[in-house]
PDB file of N, CA and C in Angstrom:
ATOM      1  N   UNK A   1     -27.688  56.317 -31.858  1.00  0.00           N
ATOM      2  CA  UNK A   1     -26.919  56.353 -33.089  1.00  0.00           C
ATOM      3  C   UNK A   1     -27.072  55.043 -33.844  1.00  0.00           C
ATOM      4  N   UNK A   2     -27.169  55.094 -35.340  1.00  0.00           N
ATOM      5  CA  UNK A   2     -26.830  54.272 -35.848  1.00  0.00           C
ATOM      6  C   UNK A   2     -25.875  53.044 -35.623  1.00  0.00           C
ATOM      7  N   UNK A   3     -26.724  51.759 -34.919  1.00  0.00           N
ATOM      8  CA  UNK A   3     -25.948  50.820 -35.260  1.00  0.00           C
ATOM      9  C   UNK A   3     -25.205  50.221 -34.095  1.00  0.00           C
ATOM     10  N   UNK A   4     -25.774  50.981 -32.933  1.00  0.00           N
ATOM     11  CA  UNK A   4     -25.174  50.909 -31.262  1.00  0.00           C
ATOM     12  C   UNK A   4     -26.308  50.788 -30.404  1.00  0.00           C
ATOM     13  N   UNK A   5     -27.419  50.423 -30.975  1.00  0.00           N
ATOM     14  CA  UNK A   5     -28.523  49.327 -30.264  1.00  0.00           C
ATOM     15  C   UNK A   5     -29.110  48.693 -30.971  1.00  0.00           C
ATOM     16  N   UNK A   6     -29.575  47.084 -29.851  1.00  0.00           N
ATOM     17  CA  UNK A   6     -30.293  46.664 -30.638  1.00  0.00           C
ATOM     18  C   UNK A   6     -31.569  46.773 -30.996  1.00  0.00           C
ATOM     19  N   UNK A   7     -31.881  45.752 -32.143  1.00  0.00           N
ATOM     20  CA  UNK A   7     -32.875  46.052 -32.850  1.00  0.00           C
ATOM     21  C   UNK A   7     -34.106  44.530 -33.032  1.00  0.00           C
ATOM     22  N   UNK A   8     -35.345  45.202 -32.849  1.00  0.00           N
ATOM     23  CA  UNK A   8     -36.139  43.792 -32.869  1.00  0.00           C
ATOM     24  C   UNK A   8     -36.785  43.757 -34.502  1.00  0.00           C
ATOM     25  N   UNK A   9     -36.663  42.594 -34.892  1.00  0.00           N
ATOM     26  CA  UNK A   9     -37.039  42.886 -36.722  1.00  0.00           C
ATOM     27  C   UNK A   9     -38.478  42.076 -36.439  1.00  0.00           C
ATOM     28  N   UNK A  10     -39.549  42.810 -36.743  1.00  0.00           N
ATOM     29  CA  UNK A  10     -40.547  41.697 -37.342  1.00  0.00           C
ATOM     30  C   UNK A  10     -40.531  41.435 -39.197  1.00  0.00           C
ATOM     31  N   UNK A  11     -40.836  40.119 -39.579  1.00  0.00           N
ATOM     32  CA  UNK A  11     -40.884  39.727 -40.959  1.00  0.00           C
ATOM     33  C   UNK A  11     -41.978  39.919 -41.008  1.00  0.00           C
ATOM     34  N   UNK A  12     -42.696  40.438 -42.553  1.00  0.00           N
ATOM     35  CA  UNK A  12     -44.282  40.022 -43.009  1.00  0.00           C
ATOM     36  C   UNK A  12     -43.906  39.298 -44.683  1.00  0.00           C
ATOM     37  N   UNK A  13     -44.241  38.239 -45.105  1.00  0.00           N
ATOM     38  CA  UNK A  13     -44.308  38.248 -46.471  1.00  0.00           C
ATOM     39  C   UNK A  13     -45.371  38.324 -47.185  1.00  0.00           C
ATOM     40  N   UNK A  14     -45.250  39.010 -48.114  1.00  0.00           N
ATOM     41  CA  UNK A  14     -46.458  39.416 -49.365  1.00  0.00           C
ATOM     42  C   UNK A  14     -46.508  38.221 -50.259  1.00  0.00           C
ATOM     43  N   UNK A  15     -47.584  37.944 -50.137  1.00  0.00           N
ATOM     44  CA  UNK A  15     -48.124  36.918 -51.360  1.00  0.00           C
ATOM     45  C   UNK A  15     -49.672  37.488 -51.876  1.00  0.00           C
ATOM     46  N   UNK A  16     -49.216  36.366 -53.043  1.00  0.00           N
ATOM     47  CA  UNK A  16     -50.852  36.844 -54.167  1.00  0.00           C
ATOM     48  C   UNK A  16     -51.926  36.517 -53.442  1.00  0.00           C
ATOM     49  N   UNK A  17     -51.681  35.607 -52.529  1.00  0.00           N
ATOM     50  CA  UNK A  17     -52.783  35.065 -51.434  1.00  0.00           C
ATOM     51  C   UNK A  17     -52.726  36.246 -49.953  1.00  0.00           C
ATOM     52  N   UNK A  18     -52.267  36.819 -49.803  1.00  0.00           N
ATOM     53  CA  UNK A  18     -52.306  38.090 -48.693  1.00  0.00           C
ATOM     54  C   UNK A  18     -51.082  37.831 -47.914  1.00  0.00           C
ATOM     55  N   UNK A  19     -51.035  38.920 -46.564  1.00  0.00           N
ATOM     56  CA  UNK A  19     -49.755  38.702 -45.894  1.00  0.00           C
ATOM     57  C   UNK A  19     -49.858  37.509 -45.201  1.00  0.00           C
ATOM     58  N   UNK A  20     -48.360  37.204 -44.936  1.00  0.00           N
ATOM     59  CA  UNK A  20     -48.108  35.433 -44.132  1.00  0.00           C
ATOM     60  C   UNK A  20     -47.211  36.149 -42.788  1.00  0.00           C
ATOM     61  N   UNK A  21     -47.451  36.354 -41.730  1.00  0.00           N
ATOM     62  CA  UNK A  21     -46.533  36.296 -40.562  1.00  0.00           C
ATOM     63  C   UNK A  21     -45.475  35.495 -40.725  1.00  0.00           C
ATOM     64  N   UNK A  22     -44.087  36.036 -40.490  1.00  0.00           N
ATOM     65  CA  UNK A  22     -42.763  35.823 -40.549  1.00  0.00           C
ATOM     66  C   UNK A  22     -42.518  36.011 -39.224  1.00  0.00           C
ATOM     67  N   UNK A  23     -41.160  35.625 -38.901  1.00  0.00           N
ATOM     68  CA  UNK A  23     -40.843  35.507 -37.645  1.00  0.00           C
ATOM     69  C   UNK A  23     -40.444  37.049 -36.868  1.00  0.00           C
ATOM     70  N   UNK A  24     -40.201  37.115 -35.873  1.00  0.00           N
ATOM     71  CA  UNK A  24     -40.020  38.347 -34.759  1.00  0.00           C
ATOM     72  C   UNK A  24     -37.899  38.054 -34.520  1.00  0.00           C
ATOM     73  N   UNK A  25     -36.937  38.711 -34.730  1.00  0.00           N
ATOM     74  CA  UNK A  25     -35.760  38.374 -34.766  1.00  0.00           C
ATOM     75  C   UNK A  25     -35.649  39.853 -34.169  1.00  0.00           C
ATOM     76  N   UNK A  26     -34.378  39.352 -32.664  1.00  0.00           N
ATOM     77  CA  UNK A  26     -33.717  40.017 -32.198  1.00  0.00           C
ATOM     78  C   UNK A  26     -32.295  40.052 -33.062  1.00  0.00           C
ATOM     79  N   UNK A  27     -31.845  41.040 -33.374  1.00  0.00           N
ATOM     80  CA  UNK A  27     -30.416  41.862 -34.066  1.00  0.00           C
ATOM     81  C   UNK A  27     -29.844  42.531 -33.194  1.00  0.00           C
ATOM     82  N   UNK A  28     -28.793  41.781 -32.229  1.00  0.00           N
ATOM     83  CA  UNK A  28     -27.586  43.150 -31.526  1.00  0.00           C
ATOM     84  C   UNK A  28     -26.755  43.764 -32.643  1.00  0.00           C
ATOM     85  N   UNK A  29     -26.271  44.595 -31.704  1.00  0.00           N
ATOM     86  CA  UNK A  29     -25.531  45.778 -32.496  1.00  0.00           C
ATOM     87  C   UNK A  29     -24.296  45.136 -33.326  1.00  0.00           C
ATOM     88  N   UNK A  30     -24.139  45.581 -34.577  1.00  0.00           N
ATOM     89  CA  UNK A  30     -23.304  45.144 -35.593  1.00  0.00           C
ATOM     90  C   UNK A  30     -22.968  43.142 -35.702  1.00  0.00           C
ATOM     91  N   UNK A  31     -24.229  43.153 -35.538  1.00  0.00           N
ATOM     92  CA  UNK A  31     -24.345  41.705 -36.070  1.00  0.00           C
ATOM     93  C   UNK A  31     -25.749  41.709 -37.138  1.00  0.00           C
ATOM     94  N   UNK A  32     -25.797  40.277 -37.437  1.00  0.00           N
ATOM     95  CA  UNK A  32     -27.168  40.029 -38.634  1.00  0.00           C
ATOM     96  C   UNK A  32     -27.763  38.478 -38.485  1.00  0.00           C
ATOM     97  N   UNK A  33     -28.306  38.594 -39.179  1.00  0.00           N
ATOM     98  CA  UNK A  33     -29.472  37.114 -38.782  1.00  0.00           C
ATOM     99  C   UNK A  33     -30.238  36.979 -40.254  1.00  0.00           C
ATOM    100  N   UNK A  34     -30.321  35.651 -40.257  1.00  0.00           N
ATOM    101  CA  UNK A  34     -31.121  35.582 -41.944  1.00  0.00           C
ATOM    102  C   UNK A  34     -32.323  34.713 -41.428  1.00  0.00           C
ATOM    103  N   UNK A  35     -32.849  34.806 -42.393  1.00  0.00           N
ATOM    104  CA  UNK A  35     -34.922  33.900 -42.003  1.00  0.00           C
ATOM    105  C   UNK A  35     -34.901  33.032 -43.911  1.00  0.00           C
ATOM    106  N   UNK A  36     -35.154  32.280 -43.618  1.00  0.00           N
ATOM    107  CA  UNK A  36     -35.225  31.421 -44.843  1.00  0.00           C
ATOM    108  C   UNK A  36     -37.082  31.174 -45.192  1.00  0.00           C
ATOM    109  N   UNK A  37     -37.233  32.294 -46.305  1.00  0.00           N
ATOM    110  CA  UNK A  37     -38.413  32.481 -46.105  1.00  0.00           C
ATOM    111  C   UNK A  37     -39.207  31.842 -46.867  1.00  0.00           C
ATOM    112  N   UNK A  38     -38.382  29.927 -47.047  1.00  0.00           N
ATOM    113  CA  UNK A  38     -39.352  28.771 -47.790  1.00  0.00           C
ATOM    114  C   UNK A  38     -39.609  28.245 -46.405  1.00  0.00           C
ATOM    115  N   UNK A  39     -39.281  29.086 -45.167  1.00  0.00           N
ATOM    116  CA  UNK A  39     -39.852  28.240 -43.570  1.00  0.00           C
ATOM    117  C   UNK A  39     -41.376  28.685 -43.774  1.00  0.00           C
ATOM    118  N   UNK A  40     -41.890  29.896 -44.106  1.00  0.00           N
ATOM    119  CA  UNK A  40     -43.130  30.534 -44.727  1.00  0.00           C
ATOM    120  C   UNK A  40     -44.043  30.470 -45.316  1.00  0.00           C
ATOM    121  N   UNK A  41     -43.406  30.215 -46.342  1.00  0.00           N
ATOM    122  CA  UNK A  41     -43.832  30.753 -47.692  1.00  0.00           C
ATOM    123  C   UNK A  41     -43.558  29.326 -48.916  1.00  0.00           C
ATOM    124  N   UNK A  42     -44.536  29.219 -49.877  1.00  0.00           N
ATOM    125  CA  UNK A  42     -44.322  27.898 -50.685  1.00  0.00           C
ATOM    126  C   UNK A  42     -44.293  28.781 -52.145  1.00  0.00           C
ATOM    127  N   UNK A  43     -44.352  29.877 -51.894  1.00  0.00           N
ATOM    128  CA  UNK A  43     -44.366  30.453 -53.697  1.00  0.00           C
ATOM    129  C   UNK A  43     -43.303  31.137 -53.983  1.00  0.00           C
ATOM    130  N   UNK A  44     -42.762  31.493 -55.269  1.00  0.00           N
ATOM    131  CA  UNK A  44     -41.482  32.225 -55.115  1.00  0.00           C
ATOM    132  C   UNK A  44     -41.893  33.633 -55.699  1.00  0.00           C
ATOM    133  N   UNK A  45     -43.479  33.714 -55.735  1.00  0.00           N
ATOM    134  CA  UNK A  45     -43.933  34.954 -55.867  1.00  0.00           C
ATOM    135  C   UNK A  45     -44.330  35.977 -54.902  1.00  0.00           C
ATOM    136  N   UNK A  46     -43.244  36.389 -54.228  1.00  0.00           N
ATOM    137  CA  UNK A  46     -42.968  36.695 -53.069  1.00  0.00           C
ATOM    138  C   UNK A  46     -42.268  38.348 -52.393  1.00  0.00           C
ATOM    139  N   UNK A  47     -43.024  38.932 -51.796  1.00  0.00           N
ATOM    140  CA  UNK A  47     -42.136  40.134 -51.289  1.00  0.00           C
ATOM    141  C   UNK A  47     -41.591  40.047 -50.075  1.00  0.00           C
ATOM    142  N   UNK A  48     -40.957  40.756 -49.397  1.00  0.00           N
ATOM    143  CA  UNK A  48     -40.657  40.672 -47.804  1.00  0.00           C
ATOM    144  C   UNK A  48     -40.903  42.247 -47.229  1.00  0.00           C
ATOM    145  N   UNK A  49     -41.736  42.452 -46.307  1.00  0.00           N
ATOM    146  CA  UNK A  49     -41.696  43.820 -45.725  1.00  0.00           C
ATOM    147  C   UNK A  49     -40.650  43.696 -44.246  1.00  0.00           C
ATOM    148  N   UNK A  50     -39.760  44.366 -43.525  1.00  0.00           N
ATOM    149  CA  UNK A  50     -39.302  44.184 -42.286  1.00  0.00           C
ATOM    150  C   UNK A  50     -39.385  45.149 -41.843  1.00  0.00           C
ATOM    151  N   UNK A  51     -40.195  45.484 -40.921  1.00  0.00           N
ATOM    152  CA  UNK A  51     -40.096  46.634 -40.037  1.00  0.00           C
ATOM    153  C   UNK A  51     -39.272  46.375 -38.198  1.00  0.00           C
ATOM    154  N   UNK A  52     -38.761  47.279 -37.920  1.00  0.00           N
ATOM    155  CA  UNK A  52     -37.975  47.716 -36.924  1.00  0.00           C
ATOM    156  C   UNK A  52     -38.264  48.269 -35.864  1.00  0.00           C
ATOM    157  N   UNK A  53     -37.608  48.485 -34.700  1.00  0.00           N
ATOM    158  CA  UNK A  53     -37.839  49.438 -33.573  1.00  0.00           C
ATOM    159  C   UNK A  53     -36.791  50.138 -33.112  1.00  0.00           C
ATOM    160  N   UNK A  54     -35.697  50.219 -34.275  1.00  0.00           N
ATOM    161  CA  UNK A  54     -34.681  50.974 -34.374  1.00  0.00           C
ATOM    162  C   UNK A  54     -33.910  50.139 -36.025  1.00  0.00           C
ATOM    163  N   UNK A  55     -32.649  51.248 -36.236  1.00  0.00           N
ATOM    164  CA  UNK A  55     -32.484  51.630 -37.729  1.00  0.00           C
ATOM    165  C   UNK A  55     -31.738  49.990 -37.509  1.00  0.00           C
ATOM    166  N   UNK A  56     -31.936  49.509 -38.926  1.00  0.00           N
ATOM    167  CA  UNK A  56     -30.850  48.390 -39.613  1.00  0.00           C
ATOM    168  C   UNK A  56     -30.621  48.416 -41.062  1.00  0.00           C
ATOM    169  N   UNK A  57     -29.924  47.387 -41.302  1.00  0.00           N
ATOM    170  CA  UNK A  57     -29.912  46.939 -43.111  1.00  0.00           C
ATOM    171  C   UNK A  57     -30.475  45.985 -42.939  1.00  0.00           C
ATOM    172  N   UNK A  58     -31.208  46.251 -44.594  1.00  0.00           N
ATOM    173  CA  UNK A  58     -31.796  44.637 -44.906  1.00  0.00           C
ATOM    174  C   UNK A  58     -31.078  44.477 -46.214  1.00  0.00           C
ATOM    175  N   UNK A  59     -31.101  43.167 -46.587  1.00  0.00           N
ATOM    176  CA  UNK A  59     -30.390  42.212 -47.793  1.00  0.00           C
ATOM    177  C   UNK A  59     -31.403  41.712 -48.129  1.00  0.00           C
ATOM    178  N   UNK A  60     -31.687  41.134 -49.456  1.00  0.00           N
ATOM    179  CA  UNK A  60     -32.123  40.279 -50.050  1.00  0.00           C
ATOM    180  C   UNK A  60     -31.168  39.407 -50.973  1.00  0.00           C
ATOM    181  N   UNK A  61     -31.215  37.771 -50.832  1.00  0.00           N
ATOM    182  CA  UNK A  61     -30.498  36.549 -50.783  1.00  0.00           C
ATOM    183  C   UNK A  61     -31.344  35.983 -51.577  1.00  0.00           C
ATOM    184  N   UNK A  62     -30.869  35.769 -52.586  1.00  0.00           N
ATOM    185  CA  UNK A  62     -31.535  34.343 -52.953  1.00  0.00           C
ATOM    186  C   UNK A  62     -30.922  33.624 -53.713  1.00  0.00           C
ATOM    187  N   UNK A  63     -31.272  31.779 -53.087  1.00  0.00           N
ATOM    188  CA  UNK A  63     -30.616  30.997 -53.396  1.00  0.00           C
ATOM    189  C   UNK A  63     -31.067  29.796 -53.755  1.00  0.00           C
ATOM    190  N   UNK A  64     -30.509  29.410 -55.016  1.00  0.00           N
ATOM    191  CA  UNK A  64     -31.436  27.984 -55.630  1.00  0.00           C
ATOM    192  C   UNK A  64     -30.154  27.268 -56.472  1.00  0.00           C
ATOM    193  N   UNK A  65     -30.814  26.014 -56.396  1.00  0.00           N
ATOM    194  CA  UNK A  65     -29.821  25.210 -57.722  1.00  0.00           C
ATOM    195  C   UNK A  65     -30.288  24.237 -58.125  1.00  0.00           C
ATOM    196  N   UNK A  66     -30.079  24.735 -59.292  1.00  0.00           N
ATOM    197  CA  UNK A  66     -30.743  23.951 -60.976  1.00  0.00           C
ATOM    198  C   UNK A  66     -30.982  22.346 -61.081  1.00  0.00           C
ATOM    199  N   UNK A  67     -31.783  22.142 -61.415  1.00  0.00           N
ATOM    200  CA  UNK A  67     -31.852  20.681 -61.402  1.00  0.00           C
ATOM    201  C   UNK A  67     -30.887  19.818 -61.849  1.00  0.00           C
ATOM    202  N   UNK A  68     -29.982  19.140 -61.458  1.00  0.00           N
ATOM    203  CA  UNK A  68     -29.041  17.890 -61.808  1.00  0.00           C
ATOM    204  C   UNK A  68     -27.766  18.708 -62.061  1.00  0.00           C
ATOM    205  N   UNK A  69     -27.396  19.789 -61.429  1.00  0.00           N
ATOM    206  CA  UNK A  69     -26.600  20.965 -61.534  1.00  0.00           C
ATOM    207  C   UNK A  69     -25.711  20.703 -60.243  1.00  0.00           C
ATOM    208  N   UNK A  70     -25.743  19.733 -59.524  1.00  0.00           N
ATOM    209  CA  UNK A  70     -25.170  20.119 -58.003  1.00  0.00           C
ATOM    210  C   UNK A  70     -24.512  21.472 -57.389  1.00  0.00           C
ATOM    211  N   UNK A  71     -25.116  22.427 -57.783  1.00  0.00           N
ATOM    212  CA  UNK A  71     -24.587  23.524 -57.566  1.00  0.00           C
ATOM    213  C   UNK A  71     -25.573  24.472 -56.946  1.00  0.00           C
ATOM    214  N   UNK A  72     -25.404  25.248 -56.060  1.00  0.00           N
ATOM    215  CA  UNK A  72     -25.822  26.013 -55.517  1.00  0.00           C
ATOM    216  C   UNK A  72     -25.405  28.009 -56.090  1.00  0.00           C
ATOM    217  N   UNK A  73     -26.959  28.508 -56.846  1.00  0.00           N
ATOM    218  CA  UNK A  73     -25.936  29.806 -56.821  1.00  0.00           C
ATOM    219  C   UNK A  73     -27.372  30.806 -55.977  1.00  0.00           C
ATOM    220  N   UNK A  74     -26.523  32.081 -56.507  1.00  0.00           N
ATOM    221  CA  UNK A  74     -27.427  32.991 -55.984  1.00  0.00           C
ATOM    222  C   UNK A  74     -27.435  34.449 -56.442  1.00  0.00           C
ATOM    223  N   UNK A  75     -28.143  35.396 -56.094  1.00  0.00           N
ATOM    224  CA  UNK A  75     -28.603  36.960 -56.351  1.00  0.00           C
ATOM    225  C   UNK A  75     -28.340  37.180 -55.208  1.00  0.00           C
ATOM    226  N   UNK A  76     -28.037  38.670 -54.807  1.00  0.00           N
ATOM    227  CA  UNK A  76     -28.210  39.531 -53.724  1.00  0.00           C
ATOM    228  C   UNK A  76     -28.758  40.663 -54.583  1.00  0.00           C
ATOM    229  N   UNK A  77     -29.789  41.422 -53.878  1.00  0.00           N
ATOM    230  CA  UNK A  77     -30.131  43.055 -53.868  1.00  0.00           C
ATOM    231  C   UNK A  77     -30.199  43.834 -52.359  1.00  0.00           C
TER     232      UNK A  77
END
């Protein structure tokens, strides 16, 4: 059932330059884990594929702040 095992996530990110290996993340059940994918990746022209070996959610986060802004904001989809 949904959401009552865990789950192993592999990351791939898409760039204009081809795929970049992302990390391999274990997910127990009704918990989450984030990958900061400037550990990766140097462009912000960027996709994320995550595939699974059982069902999860994925989020997309992103977070930046403006130059001389001390502020931190962000998007979710």
């Amino acid at each position: 059932n949904f959401g009552e095992n865990p789950a192993t996530a592999t990351i791939t990110f898409l760039t204009a330059q081809g795929e970049v290996p992302g990390p391999q993340v274990n997910v127990a059940p009704g918990q989450r884990a984030s990958v900061n994918a400037g550990n990766y990746v140097t462009s912000f022209d960027v996709a994320t594929r995550v595939t699974s070996d059982n069902p999860l959610v994925v989020e997309r986060s992103c977070y930046y702040s403006p130059a001389g802004s001390g502020r931190t904001l962000g998007t979710c989809d």
